[in-house]
PDB file of N, CA and C in Angstrom:
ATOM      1  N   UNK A   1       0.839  -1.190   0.000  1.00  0.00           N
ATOM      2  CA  UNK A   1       0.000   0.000   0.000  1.00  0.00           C
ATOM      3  C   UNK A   1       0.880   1.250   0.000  1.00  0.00           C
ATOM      4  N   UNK A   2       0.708   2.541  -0.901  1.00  0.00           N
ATOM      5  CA  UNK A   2       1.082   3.574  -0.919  1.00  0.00           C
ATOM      6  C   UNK A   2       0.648   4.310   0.450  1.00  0.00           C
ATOM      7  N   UNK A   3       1.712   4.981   0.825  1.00  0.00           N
ATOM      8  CA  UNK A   3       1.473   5.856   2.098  1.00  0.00           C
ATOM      9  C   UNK A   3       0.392   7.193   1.402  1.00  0.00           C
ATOM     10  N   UNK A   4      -0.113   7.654   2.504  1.00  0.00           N
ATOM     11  CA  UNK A   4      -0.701   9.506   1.760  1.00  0.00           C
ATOM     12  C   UNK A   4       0.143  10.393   1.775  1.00  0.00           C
ATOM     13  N   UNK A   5       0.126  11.040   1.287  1.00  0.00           N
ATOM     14  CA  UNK A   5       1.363  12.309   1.294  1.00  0.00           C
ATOM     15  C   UNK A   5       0.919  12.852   1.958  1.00  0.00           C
ATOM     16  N   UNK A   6       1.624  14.171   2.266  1.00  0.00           N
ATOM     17  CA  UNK A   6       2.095  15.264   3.712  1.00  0.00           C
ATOM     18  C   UNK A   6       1.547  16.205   2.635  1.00  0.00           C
ATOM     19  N   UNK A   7       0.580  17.077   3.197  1.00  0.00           N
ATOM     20  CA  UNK A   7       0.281  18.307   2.585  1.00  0.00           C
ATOM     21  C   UNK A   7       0.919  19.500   3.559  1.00  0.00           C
ATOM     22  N   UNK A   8       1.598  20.437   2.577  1.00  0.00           N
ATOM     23  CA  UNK A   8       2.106  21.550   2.983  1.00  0.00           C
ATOM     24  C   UNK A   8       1.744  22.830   2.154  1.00  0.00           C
ATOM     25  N   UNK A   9       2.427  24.328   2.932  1.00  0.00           N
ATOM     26  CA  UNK A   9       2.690  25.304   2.658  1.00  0.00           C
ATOM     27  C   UNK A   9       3.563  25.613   2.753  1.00  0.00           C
ATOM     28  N   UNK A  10       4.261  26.047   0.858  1.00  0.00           N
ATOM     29  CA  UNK A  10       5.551  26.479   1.011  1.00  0.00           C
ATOM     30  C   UNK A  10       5.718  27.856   0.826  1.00  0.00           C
ATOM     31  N   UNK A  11       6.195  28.341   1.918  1.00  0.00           N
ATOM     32  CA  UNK A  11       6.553  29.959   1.727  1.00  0.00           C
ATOM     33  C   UNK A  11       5.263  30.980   1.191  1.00  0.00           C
ATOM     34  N   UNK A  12       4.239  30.196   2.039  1.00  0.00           N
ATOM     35  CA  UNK A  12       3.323  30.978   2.289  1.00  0.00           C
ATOM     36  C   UNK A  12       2.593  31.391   1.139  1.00  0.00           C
ATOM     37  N   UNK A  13       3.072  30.449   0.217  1.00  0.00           N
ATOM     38  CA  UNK A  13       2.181  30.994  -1.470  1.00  0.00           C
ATOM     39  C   UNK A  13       2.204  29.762  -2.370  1.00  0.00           C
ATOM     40  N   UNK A  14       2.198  28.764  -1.986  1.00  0.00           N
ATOM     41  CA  UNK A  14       2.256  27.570  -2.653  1.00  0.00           C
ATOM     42  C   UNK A  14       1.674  26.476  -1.832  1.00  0.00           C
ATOM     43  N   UNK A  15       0.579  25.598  -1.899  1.00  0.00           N
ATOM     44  CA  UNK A  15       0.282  24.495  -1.775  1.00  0.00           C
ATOM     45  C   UNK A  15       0.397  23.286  -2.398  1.00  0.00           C
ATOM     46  N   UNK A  16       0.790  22.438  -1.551  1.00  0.00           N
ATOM     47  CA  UNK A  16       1.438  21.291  -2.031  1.00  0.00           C
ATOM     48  C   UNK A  16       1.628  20.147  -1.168  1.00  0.00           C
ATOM     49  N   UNK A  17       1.848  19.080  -1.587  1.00  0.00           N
ATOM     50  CA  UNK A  17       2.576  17.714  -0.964  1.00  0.00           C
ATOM     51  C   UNK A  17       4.014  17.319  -1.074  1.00  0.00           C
ATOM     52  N   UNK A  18       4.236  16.574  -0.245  1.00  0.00           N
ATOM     53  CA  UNK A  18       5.202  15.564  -0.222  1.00  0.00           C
ATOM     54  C   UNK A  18       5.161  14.100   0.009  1.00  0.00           C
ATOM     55  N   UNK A  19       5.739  13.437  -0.682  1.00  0.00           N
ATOM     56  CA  UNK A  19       5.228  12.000  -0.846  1.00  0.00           C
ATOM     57  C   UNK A  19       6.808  11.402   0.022  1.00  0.00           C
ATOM     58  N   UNK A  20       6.567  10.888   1.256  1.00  0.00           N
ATOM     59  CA  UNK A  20       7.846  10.201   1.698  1.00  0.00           C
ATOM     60  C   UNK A  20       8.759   9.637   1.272  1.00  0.00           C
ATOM     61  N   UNK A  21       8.051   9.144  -0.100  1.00  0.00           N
ATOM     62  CA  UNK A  21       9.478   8.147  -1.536  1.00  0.00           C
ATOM     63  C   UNK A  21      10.406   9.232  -1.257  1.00  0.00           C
ATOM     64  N   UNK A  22      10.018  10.321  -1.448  1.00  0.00           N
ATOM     65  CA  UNK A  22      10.855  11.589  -2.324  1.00  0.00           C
ATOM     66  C   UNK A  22      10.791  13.042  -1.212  1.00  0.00           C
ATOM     67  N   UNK A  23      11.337  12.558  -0.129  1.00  0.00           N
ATOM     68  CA  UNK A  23      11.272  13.677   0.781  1.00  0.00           C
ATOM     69  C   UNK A  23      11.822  15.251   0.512  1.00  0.00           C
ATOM     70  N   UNK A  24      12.602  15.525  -1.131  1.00  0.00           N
ATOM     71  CA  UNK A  24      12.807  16.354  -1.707  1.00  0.00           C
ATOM     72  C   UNK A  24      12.155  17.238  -2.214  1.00  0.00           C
ATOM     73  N   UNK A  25      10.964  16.160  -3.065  1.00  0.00           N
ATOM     74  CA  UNK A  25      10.588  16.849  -4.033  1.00  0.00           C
ATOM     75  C   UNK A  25       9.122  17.386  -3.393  1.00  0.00           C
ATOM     76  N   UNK A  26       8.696  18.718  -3.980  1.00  0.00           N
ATOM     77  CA  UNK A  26       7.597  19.361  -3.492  1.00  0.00           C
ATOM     78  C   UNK A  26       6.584  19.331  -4.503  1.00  0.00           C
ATOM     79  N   UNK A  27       5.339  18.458  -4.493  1.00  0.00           N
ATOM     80  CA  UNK A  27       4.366  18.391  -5.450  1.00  0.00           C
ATOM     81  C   UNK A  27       3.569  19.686  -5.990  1.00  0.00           C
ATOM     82  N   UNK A  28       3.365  20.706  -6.462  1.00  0.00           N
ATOM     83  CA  UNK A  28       2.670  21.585  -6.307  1.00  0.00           C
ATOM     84  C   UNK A  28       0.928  21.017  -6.697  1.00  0.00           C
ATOM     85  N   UNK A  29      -0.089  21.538  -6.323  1.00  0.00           N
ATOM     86  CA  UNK A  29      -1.113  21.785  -6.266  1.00  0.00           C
ATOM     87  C   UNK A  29      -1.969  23.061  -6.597  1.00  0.00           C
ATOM     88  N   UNK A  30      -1.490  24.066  -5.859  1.00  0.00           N
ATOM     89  CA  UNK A  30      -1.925  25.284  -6.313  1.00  0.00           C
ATOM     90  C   UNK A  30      -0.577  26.305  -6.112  1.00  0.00           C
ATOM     91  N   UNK A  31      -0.438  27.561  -6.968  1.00  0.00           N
ATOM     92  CA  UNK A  31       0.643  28.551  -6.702  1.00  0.00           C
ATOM     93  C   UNK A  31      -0.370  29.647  -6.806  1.00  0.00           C
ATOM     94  N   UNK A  32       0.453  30.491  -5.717  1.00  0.00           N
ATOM     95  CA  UNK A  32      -0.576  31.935  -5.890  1.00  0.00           C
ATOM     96  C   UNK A  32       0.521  33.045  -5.976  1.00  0.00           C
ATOM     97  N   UNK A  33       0.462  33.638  -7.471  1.00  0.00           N
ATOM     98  CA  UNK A  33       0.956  34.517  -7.760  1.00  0.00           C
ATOM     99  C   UNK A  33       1.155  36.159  -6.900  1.00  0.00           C
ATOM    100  N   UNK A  34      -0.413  35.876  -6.507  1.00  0.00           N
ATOM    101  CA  UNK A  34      -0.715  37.006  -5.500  1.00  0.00           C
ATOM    102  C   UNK A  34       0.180  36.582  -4.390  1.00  0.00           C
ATOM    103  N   UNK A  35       0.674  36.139  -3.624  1.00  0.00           N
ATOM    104  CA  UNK A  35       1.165  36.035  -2.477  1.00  0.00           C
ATOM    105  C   UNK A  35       2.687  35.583  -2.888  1.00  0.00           C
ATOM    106  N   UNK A  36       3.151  36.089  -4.117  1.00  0.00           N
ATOM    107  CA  UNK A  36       4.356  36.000  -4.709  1.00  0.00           C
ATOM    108  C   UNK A  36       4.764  34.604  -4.847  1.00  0.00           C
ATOM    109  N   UNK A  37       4.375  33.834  -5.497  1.00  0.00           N
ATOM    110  CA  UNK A  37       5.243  32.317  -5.778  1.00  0.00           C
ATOM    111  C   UNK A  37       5.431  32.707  -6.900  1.00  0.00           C
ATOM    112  N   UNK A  38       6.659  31.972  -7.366  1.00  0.00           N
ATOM    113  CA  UNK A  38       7.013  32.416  -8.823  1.00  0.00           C
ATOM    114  C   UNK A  38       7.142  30.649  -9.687  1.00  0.00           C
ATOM    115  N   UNK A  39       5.688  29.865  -8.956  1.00  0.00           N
ATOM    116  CA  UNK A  39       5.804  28.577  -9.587  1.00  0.00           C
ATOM    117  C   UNK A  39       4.615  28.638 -10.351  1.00  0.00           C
ATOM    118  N   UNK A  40       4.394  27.733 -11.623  1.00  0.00           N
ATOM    119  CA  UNK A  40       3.485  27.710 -11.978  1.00  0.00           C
ATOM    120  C   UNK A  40       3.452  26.289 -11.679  1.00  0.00           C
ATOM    121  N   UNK A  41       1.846  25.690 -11.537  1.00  0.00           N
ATOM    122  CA  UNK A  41       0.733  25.070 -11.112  1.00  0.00           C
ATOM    123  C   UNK A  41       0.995  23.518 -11.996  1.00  0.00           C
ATOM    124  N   UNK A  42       0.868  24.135 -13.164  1.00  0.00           N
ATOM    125  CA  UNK A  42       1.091  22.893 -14.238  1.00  0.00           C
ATOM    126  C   UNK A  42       2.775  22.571 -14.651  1.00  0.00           C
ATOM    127  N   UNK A  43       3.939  23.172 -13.711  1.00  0.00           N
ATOM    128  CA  UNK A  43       4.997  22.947 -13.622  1.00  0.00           C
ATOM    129  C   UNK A  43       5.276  20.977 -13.061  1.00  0.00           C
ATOM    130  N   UNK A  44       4.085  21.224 -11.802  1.00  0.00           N
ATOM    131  CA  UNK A  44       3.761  19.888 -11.000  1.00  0.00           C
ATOM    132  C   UNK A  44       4.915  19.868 -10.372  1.00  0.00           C
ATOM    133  N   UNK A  45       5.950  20.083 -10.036  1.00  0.00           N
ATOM    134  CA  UNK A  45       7.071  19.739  -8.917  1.00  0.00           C
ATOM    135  C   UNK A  45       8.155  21.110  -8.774  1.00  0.00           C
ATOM    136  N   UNK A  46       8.499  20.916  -7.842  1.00  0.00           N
ATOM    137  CA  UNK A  46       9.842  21.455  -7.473  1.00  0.00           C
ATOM    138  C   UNK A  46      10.426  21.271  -6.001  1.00  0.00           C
ATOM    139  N   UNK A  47      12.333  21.207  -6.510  1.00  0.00           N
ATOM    140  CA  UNK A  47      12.594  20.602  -5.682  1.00  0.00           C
ATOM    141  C   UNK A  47      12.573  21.188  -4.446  1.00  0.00           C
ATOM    142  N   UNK A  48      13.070  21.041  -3.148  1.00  0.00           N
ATOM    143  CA  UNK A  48      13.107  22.335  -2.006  1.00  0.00           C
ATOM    144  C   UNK A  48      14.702  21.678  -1.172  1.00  0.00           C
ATOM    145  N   UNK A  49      14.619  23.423  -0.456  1.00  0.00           N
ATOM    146  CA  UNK A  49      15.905  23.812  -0.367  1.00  0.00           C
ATOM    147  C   UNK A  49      16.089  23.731   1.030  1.00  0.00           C
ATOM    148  N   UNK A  50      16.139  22.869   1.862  1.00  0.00           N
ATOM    149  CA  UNK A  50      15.796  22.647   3.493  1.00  0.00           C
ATOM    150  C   UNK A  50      16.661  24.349   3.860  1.00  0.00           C
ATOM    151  N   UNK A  51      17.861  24.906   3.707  1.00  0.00           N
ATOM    152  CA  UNK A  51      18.142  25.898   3.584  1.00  0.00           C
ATOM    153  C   UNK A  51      17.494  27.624   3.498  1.00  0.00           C
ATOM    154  N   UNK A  52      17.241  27.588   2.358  1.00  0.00           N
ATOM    155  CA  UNK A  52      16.250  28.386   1.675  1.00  0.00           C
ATOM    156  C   UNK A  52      14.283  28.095   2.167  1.00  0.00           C
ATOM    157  N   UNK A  53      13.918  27.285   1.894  1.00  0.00           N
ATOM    158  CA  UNK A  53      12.373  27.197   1.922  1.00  0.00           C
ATOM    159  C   UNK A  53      12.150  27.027   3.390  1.00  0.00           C
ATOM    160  N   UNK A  54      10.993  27.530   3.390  1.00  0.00           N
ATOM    161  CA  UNK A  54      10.072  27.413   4.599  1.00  0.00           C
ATOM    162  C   UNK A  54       8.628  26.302   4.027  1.00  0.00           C
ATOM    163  N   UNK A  55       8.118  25.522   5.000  1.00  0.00           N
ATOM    164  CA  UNK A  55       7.269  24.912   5.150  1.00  0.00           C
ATOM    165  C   UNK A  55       6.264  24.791   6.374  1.00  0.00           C
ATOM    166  N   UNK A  56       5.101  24.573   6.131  1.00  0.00           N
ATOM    167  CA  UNK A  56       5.113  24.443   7.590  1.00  0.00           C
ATOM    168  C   UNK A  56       3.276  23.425   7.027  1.00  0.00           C
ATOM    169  N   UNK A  57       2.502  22.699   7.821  1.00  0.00           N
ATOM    170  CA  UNK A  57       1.359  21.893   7.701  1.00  0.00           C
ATOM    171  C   UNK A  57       0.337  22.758   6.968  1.00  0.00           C
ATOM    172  N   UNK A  58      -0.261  21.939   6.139  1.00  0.00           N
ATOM    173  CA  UNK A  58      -1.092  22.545   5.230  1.00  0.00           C
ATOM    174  C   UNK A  58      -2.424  22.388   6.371  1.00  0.00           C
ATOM    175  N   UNK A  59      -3.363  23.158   6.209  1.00  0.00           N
ATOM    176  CA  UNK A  59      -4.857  22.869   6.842  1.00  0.00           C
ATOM    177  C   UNK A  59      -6.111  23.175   6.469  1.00  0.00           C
ATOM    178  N   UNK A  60      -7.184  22.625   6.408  1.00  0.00           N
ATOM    179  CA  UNK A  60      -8.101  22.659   6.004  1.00  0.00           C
ATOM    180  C   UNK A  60      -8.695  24.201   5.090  1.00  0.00           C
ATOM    181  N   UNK A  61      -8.198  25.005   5.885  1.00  0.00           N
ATOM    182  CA  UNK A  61      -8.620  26.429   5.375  1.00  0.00           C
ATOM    183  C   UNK A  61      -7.122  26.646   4.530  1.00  0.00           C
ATOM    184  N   UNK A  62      -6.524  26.458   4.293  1.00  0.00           N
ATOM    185  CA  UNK A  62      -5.409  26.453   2.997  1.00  0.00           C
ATOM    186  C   UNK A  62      -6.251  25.846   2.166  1.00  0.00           C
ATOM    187  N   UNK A  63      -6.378  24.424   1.989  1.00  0.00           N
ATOM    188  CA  UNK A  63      -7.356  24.563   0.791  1.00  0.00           C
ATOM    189  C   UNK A  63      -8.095  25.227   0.068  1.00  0.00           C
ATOM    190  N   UNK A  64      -9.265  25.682   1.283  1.00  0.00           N
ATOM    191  CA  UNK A  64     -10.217  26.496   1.080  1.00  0.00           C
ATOM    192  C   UNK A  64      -9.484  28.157   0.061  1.00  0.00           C
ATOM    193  N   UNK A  65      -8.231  28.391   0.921  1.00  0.00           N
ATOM    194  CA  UNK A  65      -8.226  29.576   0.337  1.00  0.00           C
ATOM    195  C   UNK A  65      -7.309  29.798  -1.232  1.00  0.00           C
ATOM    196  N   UNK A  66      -6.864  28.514  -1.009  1.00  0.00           N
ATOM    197  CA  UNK A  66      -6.267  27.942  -1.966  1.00  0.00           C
ATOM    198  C   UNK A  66      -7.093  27.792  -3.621  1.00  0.00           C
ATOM    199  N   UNK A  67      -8.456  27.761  -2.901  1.00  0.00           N
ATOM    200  CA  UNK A  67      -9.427  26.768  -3.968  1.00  0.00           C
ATOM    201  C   UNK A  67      -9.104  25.413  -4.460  1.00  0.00           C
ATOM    202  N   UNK A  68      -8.444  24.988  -3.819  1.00  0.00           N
ATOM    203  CA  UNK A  68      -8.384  23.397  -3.911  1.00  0.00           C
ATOM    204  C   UNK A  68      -9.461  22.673  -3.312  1.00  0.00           C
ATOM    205  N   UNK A  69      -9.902  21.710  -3.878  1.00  0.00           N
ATOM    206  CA  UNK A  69     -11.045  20.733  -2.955  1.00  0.00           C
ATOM    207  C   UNK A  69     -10.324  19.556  -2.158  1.00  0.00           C
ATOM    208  N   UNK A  70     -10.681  19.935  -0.540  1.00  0.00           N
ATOM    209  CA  UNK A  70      -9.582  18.437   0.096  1.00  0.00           C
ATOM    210  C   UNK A  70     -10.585  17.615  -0.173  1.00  0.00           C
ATOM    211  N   UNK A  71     -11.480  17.385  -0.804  1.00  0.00           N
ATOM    212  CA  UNK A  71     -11.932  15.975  -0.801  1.00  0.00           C
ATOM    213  C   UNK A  71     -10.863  14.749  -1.704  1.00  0.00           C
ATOM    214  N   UNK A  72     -10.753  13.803  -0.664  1.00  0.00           N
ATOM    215  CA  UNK A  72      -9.441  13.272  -1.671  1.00  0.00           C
ATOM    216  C   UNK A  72      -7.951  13.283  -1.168  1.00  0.00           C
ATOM    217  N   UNK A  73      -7.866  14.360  -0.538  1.00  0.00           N
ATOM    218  CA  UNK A  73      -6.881  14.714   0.090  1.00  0.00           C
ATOM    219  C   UNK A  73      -6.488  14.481   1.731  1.00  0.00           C
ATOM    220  N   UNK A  74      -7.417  15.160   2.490  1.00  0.00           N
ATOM    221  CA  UNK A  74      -7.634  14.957   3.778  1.00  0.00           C
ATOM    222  C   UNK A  74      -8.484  14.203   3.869  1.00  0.00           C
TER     223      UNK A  74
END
């Protein structure tokens, strides 16, 4: 069985996962330009910089403001 991934917020303008295979790589989900990410959406990954990036638990109202649907997710 596949584990669920870790939903996060990266740097406060990007929603996304991490899948434990790949504790590197950052799935994107949604990017919000408005809150300065400079990822696009249909990029689907990027890597992160334990250094550089901030993360911290994605939550229910990230979705929401996200416009992502957690159904599926959470």
């Amino acid at each position: 069985m596949i584990p669920r991934p870790d939903y996060f917020v990266l740097g406060e303008h990007t929603l996304g996962y991490i899948d434990a295979r790949q504790p590197h790589v950052f799935c994107i989900l949604h990017a919000s330009i408005l809150r300065g990410s400079t990822f696009d959406r249909l990029a689907g990954i990027t890597f992160l910089h334990p250094e550089i990036d901030t993360i911290r638990p994605a939550t229910p109202e990230d979705f929401e403001s996200y416009r992502v649907c957690s159904k599926g997710h959470l």
